[in-house]
PDB file of N, CA and C in Angstrom:
ATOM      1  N   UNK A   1     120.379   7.809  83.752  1.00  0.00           N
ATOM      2  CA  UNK A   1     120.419   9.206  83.676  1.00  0.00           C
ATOM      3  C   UNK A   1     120.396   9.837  85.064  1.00  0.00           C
ATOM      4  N   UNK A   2     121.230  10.732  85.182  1.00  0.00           N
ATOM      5  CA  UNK A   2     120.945  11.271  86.136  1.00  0.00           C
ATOM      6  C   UNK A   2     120.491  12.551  86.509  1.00  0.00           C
ATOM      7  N   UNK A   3     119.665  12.829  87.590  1.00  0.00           N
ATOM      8  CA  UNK A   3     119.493  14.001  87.483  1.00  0.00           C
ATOM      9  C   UNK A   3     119.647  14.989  88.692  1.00  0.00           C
ATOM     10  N   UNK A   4     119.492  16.245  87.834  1.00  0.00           N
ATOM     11  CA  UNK A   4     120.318  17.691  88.583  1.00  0.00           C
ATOM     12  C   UNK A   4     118.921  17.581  89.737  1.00  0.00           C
ATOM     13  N   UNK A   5     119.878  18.207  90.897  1.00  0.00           N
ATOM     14  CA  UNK A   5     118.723  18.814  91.551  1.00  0.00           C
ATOM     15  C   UNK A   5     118.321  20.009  91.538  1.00  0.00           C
ATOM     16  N   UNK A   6     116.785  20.189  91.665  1.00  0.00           N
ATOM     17  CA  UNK A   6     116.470  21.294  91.398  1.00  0.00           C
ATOM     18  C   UNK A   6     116.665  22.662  92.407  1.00  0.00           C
ATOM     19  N   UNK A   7     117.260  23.211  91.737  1.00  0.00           N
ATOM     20  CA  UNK A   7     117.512  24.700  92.736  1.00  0.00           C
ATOM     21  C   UNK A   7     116.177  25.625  92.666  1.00  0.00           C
ATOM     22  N   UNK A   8     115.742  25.750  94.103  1.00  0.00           N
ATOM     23  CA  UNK A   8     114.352  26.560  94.511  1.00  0.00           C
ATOM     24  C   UNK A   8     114.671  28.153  94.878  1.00  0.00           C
ATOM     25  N   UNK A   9     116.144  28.503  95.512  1.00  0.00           N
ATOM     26  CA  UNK A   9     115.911  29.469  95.986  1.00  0.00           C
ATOM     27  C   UNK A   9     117.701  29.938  96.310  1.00  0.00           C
ATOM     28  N   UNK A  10     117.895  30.915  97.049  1.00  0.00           N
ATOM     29  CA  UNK A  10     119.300  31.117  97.112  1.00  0.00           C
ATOM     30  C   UNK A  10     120.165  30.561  98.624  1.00  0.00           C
ATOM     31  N   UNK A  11     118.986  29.553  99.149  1.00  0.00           N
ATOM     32  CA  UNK A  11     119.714  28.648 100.575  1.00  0.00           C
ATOM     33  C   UNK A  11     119.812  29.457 101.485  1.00  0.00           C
ATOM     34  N   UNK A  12     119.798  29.027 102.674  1.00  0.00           N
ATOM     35  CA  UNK A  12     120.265  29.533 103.863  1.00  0.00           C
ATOM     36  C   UNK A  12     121.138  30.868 103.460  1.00  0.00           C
ATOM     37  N   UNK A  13     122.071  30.428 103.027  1.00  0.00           N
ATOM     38  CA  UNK A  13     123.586  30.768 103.440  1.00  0.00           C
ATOM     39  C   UNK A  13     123.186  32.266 102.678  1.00  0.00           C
ATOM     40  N   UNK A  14     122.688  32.651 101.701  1.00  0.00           N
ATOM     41  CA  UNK A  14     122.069  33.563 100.886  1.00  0.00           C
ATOM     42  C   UNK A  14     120.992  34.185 101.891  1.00  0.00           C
ATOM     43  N   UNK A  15     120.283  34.182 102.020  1.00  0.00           N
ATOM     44  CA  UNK A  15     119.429  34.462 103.182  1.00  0.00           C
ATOM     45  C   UNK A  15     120.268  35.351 103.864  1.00  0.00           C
ATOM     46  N   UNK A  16     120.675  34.543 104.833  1.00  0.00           N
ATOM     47  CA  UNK A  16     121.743  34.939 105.991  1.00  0.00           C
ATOM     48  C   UNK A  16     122.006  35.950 105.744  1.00  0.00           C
ATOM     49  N   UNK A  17     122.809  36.066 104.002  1.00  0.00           N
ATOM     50  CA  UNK A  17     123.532  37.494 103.664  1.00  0.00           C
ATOM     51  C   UNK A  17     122.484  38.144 103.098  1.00  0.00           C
ATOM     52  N   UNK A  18     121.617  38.543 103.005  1.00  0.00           N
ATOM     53  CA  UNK A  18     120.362  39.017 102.551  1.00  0.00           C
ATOM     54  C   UNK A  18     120.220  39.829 103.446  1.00  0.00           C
ATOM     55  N   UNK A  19     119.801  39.076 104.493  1.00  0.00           N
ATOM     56  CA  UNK A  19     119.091  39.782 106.071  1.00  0.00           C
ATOM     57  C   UNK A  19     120.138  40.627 106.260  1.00  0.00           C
ATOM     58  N   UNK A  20     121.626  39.845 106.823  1.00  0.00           N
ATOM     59  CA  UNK A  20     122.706  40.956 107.196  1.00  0.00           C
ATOM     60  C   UNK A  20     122.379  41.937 106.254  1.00  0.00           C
ATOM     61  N   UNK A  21     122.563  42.507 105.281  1.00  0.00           N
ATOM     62  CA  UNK A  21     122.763  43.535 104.328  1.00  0.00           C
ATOM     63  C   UNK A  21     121.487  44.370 104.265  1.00  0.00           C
ATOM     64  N   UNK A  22     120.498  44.189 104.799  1.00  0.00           N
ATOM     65  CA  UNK A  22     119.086  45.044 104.915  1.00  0.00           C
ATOM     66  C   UNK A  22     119.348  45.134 106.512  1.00  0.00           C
ATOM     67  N   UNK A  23     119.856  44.750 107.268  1.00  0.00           N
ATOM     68  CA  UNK A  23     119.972  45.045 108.549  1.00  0.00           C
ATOM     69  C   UNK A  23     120.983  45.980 108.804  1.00  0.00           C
ATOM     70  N   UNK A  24     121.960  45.697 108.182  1.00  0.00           N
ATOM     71  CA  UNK A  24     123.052  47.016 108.371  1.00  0.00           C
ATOM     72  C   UNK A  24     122.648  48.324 107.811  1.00  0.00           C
ATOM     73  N   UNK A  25     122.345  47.903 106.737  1.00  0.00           N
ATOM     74  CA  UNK A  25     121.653  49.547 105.948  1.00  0.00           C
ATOM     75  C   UNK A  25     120.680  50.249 106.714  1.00  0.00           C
ATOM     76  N   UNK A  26     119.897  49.060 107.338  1.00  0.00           N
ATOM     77  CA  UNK A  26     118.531  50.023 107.990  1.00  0.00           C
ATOM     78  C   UNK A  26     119.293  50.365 109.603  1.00  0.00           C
ATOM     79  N   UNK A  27     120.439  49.872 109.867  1.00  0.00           N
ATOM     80  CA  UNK A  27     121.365  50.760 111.085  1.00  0.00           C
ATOM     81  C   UNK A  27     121.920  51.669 110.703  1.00  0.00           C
ATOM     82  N   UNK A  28     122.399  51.809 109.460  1.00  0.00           N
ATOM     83  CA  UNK A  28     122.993  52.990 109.038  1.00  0.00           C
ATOM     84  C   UNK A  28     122.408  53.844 108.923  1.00  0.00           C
ATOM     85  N   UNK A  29     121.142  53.641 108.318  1.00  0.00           N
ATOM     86  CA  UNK A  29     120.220  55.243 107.716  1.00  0.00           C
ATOM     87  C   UNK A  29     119.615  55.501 108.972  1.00  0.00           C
ATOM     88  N   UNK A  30     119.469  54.706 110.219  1.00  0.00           N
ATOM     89  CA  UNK A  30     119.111  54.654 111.711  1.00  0.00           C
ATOM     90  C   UNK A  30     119.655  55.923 111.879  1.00  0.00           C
ATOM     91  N   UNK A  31     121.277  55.281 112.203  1.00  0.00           N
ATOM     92  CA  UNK A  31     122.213  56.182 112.966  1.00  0.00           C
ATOM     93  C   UNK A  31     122.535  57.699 111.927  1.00  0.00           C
ATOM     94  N   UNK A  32     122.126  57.526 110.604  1.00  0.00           N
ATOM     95  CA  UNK A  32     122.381  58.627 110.023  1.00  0.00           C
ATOM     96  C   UNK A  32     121.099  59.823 110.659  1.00  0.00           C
ATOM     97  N   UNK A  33     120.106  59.378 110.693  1.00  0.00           N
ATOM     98  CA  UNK A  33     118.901  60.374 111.064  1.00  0.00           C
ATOM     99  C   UNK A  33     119.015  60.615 112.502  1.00  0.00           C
ATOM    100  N   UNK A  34     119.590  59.692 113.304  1.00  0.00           N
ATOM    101  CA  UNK A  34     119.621  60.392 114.419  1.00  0.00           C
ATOM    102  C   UNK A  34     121.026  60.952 114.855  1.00  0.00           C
ATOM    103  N   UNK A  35     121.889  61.132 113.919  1.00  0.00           N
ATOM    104  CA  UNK A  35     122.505  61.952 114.211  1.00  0.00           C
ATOM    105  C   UNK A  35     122.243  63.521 113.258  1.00  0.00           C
ATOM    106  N   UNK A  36     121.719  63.583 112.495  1.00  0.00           N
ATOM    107  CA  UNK A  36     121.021  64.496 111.874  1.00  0.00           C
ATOM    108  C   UNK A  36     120.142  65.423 112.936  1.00  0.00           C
ATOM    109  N   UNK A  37     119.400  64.643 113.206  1.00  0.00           N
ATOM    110  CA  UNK A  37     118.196  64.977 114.666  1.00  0.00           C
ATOM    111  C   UNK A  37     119.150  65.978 115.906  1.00  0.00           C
ATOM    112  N   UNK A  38     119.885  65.434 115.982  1.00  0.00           N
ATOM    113  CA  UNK A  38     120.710  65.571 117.075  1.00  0.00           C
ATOM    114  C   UNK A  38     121.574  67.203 116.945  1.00  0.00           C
ATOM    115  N   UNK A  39     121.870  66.757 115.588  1.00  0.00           N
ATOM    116  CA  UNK A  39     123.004  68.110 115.060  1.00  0.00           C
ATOM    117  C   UNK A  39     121.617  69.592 114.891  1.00  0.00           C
ATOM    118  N   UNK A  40     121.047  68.924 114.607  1.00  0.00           N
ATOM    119  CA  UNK A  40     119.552  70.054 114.518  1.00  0.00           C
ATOM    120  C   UNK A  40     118.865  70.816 115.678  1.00  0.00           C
ATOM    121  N   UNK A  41     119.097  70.083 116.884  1.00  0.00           N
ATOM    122  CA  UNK A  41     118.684  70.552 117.675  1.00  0.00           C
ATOM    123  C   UNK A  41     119.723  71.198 118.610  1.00  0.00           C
ATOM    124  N   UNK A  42     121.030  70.550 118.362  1.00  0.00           N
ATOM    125  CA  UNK A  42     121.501  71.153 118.692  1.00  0.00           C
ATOM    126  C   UNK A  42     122.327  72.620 118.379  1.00  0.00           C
ATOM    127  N   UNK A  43     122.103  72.540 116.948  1.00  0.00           N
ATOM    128  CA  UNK A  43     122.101  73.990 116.266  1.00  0.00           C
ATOM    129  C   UNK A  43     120.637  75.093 116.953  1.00  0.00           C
ATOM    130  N   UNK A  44     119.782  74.352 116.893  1.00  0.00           N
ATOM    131  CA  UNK A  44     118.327  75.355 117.822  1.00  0.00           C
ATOM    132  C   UNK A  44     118.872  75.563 118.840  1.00  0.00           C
ATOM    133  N   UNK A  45     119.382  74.756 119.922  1.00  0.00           N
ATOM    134  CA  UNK A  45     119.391  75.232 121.223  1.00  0.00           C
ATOM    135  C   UNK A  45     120.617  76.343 120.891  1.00  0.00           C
ATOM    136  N   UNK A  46     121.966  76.333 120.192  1.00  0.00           N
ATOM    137  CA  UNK A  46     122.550  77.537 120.020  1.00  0.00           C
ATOM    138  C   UNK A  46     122.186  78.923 119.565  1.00  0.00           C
ATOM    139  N   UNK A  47     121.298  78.628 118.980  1.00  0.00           N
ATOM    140  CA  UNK A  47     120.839  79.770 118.216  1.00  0.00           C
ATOM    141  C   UNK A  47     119.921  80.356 119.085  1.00  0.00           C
ATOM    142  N   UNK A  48     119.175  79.795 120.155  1.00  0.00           N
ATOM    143  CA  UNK A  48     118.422  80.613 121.158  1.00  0.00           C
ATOM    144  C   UNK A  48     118.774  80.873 122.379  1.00  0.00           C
ATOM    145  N   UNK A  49     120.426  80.315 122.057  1.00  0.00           N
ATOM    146  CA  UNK A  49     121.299  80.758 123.648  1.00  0.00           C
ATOM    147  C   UNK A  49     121.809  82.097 122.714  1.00  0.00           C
ATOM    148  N   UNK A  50     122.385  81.970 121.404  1.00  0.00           N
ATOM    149  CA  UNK A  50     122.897  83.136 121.345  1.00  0.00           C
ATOM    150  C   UNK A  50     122.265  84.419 120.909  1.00  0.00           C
ATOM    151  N   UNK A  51     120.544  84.649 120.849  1.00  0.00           N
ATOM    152  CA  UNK A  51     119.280  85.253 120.355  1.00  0.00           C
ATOM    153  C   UNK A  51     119.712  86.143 122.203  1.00  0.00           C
ATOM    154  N   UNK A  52     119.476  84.746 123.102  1.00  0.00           N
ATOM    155  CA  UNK A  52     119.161  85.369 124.569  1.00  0.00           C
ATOM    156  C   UNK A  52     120.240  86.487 125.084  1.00  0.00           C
ATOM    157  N   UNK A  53     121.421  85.615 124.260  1.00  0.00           N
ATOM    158  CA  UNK A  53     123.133  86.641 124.926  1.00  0.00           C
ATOM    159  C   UNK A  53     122.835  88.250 124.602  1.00  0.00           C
ATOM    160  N   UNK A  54     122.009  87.938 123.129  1.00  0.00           N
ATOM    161  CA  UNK A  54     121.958  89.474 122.478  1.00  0.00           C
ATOM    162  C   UNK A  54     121.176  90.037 123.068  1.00  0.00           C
ATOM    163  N   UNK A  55     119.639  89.673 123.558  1.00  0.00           N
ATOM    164  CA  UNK A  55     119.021  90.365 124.148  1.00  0.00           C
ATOM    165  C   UNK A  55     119.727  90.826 125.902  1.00  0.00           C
ATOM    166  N   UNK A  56     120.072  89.832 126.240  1.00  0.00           N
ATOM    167  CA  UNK A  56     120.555  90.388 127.704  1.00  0.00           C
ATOM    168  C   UNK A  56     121.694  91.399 127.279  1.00  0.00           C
ATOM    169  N   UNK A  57     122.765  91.732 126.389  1.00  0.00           N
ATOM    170  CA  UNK A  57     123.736  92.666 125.833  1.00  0.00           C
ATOM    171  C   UNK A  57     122.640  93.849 125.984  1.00  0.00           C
ATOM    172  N   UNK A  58     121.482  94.019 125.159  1.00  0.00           N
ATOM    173  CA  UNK A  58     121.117  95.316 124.652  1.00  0.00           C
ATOM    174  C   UNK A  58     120.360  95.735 126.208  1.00  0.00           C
ATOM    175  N   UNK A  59     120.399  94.600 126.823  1.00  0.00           N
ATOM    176  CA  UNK A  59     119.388  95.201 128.176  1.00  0.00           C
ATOM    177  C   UNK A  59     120.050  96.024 128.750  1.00  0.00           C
ATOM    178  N   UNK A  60     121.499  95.286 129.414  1.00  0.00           N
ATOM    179  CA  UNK A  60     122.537  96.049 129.450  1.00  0.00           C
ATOM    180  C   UNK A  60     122.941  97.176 129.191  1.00  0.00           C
ATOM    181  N   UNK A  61     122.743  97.170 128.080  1.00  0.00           N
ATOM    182  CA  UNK A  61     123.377  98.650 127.075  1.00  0.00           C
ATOM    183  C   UNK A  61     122.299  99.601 127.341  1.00  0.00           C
ATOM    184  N   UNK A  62     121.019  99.035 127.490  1.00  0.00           N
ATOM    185  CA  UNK A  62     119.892 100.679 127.514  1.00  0.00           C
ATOM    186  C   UNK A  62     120.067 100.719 128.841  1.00  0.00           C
ATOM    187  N   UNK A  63     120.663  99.852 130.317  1.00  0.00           N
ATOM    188  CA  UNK A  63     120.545 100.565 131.183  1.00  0.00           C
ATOM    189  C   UNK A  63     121.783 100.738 131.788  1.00  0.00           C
ATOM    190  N   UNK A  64     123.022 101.218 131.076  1.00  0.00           N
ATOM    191  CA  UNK A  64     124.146 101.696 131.459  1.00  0.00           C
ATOM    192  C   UNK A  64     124.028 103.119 130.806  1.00  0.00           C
ATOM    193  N   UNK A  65     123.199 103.083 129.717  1.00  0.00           N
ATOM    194  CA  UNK A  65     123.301 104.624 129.091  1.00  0.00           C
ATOM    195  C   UNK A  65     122.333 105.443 130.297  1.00  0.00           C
ATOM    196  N   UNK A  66     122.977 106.712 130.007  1.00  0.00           N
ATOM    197  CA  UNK A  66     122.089 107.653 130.908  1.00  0.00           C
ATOM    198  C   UNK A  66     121.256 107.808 130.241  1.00  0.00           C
ATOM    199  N   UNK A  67     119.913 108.528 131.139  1.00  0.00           N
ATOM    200  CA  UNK A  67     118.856 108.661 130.839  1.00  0.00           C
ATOM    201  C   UNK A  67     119.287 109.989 130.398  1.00  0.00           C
ATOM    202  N   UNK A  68     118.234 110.311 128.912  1.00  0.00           N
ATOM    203  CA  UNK A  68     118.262 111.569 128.065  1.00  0.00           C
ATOM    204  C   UNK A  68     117.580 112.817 129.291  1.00  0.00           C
ATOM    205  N   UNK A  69     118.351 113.597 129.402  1.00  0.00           N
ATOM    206  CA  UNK A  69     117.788 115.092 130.131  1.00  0.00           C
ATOM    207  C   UNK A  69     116.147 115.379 129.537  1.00  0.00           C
ATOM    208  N   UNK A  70     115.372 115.888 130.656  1.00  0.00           N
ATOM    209  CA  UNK A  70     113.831 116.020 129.923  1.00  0.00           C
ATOM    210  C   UNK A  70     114.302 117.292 128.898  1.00  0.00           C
ATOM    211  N   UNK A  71     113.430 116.932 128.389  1.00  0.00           N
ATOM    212  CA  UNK A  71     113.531 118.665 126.893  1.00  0.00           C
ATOM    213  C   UNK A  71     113.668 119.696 128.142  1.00  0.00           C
ATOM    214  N   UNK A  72     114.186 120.773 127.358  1.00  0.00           N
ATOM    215  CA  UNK A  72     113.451 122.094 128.150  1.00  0.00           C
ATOM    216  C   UNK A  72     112.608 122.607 127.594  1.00  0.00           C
ATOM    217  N   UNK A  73     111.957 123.427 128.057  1.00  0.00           N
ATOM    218  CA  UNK A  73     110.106 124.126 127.567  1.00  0.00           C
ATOM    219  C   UNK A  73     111.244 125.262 126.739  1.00  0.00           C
ATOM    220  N   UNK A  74     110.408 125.273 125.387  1.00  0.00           N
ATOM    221  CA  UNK A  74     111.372 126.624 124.653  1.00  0.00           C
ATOM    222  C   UNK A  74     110.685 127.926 125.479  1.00  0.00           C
ATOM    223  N   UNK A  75     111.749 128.591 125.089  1.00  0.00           N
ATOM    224  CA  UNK A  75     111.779 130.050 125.835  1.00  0.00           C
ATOM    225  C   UNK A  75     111.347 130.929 124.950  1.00  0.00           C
ATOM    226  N   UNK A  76     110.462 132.003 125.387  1.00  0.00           N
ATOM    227  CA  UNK A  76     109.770 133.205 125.168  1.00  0.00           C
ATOM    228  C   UNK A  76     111.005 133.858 125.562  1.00  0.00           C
ATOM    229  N   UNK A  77     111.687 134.335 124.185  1.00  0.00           N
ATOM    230  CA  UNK A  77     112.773 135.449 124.827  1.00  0.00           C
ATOM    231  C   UNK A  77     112.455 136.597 125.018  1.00  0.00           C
ATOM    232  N   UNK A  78     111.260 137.129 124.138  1.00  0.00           N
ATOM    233  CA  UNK A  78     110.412 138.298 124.369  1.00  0.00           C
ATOM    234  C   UNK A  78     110.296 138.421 126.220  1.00  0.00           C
ATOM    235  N   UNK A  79     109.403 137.049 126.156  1.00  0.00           N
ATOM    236  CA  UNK A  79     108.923 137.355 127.682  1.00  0.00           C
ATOM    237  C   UNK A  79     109.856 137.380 128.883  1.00  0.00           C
ATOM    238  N   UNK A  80     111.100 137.016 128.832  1.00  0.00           N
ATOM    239  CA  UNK A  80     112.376 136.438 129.208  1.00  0.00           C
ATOM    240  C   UNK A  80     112.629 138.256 129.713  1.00  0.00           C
ATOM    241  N   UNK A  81     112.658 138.509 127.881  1.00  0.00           N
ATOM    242  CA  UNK A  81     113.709 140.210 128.432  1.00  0.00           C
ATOM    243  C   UNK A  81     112.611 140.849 129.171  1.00  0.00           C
ATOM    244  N   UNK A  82     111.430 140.813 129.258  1.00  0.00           N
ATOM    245  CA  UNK A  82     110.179 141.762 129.924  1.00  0.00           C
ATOM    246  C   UNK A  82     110.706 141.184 131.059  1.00  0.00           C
ATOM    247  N   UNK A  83     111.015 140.080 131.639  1.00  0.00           N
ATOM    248  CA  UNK A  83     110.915 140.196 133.246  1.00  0.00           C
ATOM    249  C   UNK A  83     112.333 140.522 133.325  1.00  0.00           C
ATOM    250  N   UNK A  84     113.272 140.765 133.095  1.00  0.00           N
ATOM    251  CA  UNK A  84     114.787 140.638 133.213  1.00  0.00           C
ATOM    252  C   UNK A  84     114.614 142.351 133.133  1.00  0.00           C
ATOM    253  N   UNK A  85     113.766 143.052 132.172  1.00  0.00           N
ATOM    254  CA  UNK A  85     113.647 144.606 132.508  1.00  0.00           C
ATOM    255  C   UNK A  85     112.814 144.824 133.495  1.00  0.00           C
ATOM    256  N   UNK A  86     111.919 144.284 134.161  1.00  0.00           N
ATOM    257  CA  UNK A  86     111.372 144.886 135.520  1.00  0.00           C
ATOM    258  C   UNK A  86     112.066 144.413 136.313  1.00  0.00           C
ATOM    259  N   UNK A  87     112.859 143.189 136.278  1.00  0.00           N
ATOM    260  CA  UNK A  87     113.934 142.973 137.508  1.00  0.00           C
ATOM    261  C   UNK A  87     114.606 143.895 138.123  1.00  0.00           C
ATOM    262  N   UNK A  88     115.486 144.620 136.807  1.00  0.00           N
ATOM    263  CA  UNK A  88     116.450 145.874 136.659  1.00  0.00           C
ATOM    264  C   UNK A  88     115.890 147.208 137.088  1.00  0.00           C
ATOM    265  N   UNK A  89     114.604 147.361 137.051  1.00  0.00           N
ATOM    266  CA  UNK A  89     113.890 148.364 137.234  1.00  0.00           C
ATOM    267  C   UNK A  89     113.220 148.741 138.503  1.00  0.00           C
ATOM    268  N   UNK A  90     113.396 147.478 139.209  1.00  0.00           N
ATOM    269  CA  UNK A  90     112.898 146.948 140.622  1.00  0.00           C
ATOM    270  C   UNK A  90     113.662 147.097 141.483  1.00  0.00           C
ATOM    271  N   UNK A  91     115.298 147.211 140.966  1.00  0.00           N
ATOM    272  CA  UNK A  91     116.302 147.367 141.453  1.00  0.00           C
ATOM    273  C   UNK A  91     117.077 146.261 142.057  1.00  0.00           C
ATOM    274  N   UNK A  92     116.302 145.231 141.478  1.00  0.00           N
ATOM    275  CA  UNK A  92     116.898 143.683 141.867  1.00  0.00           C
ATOM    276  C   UNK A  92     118.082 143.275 141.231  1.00  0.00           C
ATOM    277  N   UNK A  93     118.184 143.744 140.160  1.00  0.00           N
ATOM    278  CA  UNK A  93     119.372 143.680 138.578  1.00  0.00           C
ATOM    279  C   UNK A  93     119.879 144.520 138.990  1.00  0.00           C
ATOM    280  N   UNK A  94     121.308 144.919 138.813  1.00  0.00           N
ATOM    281  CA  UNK A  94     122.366 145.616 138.264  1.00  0.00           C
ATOM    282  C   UNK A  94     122.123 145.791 137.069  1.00  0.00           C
ATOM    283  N   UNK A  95     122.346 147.020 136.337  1.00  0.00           N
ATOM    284  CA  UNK A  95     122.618 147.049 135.031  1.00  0.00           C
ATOM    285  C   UNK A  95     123.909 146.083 134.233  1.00  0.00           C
ATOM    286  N   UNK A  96     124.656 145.735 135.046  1.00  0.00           N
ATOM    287  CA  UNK A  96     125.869 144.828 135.319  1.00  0.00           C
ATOM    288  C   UNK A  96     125.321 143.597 134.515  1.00  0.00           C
ATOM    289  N   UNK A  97     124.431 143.247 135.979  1.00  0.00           N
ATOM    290  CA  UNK A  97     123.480 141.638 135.564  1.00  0.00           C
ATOM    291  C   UNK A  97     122.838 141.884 134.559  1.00  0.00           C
ATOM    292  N   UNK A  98     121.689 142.688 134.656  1.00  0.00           N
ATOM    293  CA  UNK A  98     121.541 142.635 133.568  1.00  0.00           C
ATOM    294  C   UNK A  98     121.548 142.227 132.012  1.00  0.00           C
ATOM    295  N   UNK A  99     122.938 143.116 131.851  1.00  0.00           N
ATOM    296  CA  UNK A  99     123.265 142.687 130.646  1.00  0.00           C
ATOM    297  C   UNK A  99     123.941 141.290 130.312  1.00  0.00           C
ATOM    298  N   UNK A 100     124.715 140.626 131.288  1.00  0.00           N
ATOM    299  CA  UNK A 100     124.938 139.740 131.419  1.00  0.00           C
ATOM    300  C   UNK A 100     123.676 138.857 131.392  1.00  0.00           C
ATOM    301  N   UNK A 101     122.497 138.861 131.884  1.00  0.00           N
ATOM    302  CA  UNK A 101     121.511 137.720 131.711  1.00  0.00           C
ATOM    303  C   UNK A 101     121.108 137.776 130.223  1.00  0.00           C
ATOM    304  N   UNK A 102     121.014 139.229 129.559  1.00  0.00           N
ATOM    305  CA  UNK A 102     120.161 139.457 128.666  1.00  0.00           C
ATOM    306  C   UNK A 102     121.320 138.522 127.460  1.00  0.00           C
ATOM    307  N   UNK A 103     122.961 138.690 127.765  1.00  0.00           N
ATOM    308  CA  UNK A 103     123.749 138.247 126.688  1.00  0.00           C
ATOM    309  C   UNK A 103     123.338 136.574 126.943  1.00  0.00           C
ATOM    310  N   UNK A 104     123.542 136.128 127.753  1.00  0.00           N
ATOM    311  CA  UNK A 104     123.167 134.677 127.929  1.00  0.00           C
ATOM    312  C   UNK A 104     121.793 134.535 127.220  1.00  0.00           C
ATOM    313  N   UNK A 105     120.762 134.675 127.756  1.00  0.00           N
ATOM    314  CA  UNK A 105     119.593 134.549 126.976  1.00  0.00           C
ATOM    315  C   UNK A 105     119.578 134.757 125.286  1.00  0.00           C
ATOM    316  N   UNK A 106     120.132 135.805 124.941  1.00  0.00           N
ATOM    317  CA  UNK A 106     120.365 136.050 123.692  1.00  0.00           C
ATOM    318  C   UNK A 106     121.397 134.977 123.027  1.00  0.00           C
ATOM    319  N   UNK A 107     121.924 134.360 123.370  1.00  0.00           N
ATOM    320  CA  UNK A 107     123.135 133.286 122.939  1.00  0.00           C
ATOM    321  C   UNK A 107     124.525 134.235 122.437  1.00  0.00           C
ATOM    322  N   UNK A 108     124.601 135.484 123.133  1.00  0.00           N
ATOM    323  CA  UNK A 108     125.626 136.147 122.452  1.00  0.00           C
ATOM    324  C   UNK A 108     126.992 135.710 123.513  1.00  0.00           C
TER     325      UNK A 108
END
């Protein structure tokens, strides 16, 4: 009689392809995460070059605009025509000027 030999395991040669095939995969999902890593940061660094472009734009922009004129103090037109009639009365005014200051003041 003869007999079979007994098979223990899947041999070398099985092995071999075992290892290869957990070695490539764990290079692949390697190179997959670090190129993941890579694309990530390099999306951050764009996004805070182009955050900075905007802020240096608006810096720009508030200091090419002119500066707003100060208010003017509102006017007492009452008190306006009181000195504009002792002007006239002082003989400093023309009745001319005068009326001319008083139409300006008045918005006519």
């Amino acid at each position: 009689m003869r007999r079979r030999p007994m098979r223990r395991g899947p041999g070398l040669v099985g092995v071999a392809a075992t290892t290869a095939v957990v070695a490539g995969t764990a290079g692949a999902v390697r190179g997959h995460q670090q190129k993941k890593a890579y694309e990530k940061q390099e999306m951050a660094e764009y996004e805070a070059q182009q955050q900075q472009m905007a802020m240096q734009e608006a810096a720009a922009q508030a200091a090419a605009q002119p500066a707003a004129p100060p208010a003017a103090a509102p006017v007492d037109t009452a008190a306006e025509l009181q000195k504009l009639a002792q002007l006239q009365q002082a003989g400093v005014l023309t009745p001319e000027e005068f009326a001319a200051a008083k139409a300006k003041l008045l918005g006519i």
